[in-house]
Protein backbone atom coordinates (compact mmCIF):
# COMPACT_ATOMS: atom_id res chain seq x y z
CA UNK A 1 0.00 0.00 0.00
CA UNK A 2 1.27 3.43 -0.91
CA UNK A 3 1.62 6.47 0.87
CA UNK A 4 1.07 10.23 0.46
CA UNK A 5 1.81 11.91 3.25
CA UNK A 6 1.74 15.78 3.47
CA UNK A 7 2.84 17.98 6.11
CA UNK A 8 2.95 21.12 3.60
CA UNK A 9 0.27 24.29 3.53
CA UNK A 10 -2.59 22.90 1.34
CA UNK A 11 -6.24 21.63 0.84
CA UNK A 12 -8.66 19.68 1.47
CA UNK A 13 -12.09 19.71 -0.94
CA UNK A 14 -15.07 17.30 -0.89
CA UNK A 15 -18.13 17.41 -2.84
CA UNK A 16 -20.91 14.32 -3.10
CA UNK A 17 -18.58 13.33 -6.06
CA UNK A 18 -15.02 13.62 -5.64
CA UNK A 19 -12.03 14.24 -3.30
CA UNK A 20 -8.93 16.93 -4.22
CA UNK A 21 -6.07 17.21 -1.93
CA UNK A 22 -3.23 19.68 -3.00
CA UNK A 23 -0.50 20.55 -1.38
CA UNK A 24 2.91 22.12 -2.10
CA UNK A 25 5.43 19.27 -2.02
CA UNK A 26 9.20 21.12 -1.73
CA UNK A 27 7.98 23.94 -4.28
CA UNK A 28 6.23 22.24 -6.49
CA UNK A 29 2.12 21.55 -6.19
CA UNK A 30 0.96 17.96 -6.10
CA UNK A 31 -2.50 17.13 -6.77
CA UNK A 32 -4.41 14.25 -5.70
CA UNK A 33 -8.03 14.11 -7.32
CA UNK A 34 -10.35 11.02 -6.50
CA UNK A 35 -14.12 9.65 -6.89
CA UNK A 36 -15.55 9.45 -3.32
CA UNK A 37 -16.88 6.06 -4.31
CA UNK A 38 -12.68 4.88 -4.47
CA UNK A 39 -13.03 6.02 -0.71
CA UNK A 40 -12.48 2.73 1.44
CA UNK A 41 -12.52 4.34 4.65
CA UNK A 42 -11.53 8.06 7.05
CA UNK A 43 -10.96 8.49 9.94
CA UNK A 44 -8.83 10.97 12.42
CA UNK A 45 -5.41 9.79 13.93
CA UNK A 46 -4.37 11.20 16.93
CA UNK A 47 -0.68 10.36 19.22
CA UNK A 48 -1.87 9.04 22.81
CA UNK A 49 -4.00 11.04 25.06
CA UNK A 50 -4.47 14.12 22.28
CA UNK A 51 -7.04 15.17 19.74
CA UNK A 52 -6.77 13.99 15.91
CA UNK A 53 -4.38 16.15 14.63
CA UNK A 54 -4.17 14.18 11.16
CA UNK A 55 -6.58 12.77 8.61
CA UNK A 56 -5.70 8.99 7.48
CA UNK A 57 -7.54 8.09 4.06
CA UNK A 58 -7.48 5.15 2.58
CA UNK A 59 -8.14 4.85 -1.13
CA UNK A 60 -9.37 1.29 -3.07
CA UNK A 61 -8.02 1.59 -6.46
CA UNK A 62 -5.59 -0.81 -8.61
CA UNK A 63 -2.49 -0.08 -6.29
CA UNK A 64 -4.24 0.57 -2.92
CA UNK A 65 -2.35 3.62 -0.89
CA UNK A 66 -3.83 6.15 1.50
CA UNK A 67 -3.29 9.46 1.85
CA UNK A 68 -2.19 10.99 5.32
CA UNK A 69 -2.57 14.79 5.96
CA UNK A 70 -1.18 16.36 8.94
CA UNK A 71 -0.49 19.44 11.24
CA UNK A 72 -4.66 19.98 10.96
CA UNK A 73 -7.01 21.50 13.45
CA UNK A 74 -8.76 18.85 15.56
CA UNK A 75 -11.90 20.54 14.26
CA UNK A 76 -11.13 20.18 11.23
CA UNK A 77 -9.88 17.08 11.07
CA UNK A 78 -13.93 15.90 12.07
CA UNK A 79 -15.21 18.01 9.83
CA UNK A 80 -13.96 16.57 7.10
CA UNK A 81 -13.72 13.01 8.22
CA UNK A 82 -17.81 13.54 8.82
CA UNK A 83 -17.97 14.84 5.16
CA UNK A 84 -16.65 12.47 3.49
CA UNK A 85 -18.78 9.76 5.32
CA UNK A 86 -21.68 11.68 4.81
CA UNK A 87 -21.15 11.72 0.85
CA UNK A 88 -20.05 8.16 1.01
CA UNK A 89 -23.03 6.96 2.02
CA UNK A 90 -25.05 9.30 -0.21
CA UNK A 91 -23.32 8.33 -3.23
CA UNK A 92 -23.89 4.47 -2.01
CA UNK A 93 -27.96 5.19 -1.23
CA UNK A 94 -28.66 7.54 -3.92
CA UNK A 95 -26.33 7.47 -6.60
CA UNK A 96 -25.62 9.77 -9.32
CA UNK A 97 -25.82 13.48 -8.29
CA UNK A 98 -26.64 16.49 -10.29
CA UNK A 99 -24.89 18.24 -12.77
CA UNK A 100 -25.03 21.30 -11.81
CA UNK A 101 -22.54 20.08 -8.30
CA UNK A 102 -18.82 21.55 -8.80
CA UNK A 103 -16.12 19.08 -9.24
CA UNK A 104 -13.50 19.25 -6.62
CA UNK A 105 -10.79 21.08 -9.04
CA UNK A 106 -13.84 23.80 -9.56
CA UNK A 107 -14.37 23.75 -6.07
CA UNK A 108 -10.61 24.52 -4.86
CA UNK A 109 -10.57 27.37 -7.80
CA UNK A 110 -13.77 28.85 -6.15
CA UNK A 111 -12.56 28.27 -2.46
CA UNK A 112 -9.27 29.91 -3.45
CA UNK A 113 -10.90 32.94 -5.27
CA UNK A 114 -13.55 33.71 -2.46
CA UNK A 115 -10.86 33.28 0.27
CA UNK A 116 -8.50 35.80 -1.05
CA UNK A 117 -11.48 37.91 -2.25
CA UNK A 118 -12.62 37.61 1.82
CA UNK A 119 -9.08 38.39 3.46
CA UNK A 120 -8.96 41.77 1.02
CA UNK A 121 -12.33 42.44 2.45
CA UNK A 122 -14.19 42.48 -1.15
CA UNK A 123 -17.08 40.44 0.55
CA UNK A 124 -18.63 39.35 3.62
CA UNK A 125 -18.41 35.89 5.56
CA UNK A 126 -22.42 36.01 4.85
CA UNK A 127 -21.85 36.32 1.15
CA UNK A 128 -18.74 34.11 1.38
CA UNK A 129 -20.39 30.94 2.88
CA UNK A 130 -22.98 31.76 0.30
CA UNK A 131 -21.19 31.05 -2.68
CA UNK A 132 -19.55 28.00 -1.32
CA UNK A 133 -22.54 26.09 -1.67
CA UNK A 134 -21.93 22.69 -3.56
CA UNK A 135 -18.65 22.35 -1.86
CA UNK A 136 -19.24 19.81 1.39
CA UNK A 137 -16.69 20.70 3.33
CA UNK A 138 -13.11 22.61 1.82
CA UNK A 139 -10.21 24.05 4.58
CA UNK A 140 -6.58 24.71 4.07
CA UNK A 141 -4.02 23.32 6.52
């Protein structure tokens, strides 16, 4: 089983279809972009006695390997663990999903754009949170 393992700043997007996880790997970006349904399991990994600091995935494809990401908020670590569940078992119980949902590439453009356009004070958090709907669950680490 493979490993990716990033301890780099980056992100994290989920939608009811896919998974992206970039991160900046010694100057240069890697990109890992996967269907939810490839999603074996999640889950928050934590040293003894502390809070999940880490998010272990582990991916089902030809050549199994699981992505690790690290140095993450303990809140977000369950939020996104919980979103990715959460679309797991919608794409097993309801299946194909609409169109019009952003793709996770899409959704790290639109994250990235409305973050930067929210630090320079452009829009609101109201207005922000707004147009971040079809995105699950998206935080940089």
């Amino acid at each position: 089983m493979a490993a990716t393992h990033a301890h780099m700043p980056g992100v994290l997007a989920v939608t009811t279809t896919r998974v992206l996880f970039a991160h900046d790997s010694a100057k240069t970006a890697v990109a890992h972009e996967f269907p939810v349904d490839a999603v074996q399991s999640a889950e928050g990994v934590a040293n003894d006695g502390e809070r999940p600091s880490a998010v272990k995935i582990v991916v089902t494809s030809p050549d199994d390997w699981f992505l690790g990401v690290g140095n993450c908020h303990w809140r977000d670590v369950e939020r996104f663990t919980a979103a990715l569940r959460w679309a797991i078992g919608r794409r097993r119980n309801v299946g194909a999903t609409l169109p019009s949902e952003p793709g996770p590439t899409e959704a790290f453009r639109r994250w990235e754009e409305l973050t930067l356009a929210a630090k320079a004070g452009t829009i609101g958090a109201e207005e922000h949170d707004a147009k971040m709907s079809g995105v699950l669950w998206t935080a940089g680490f």
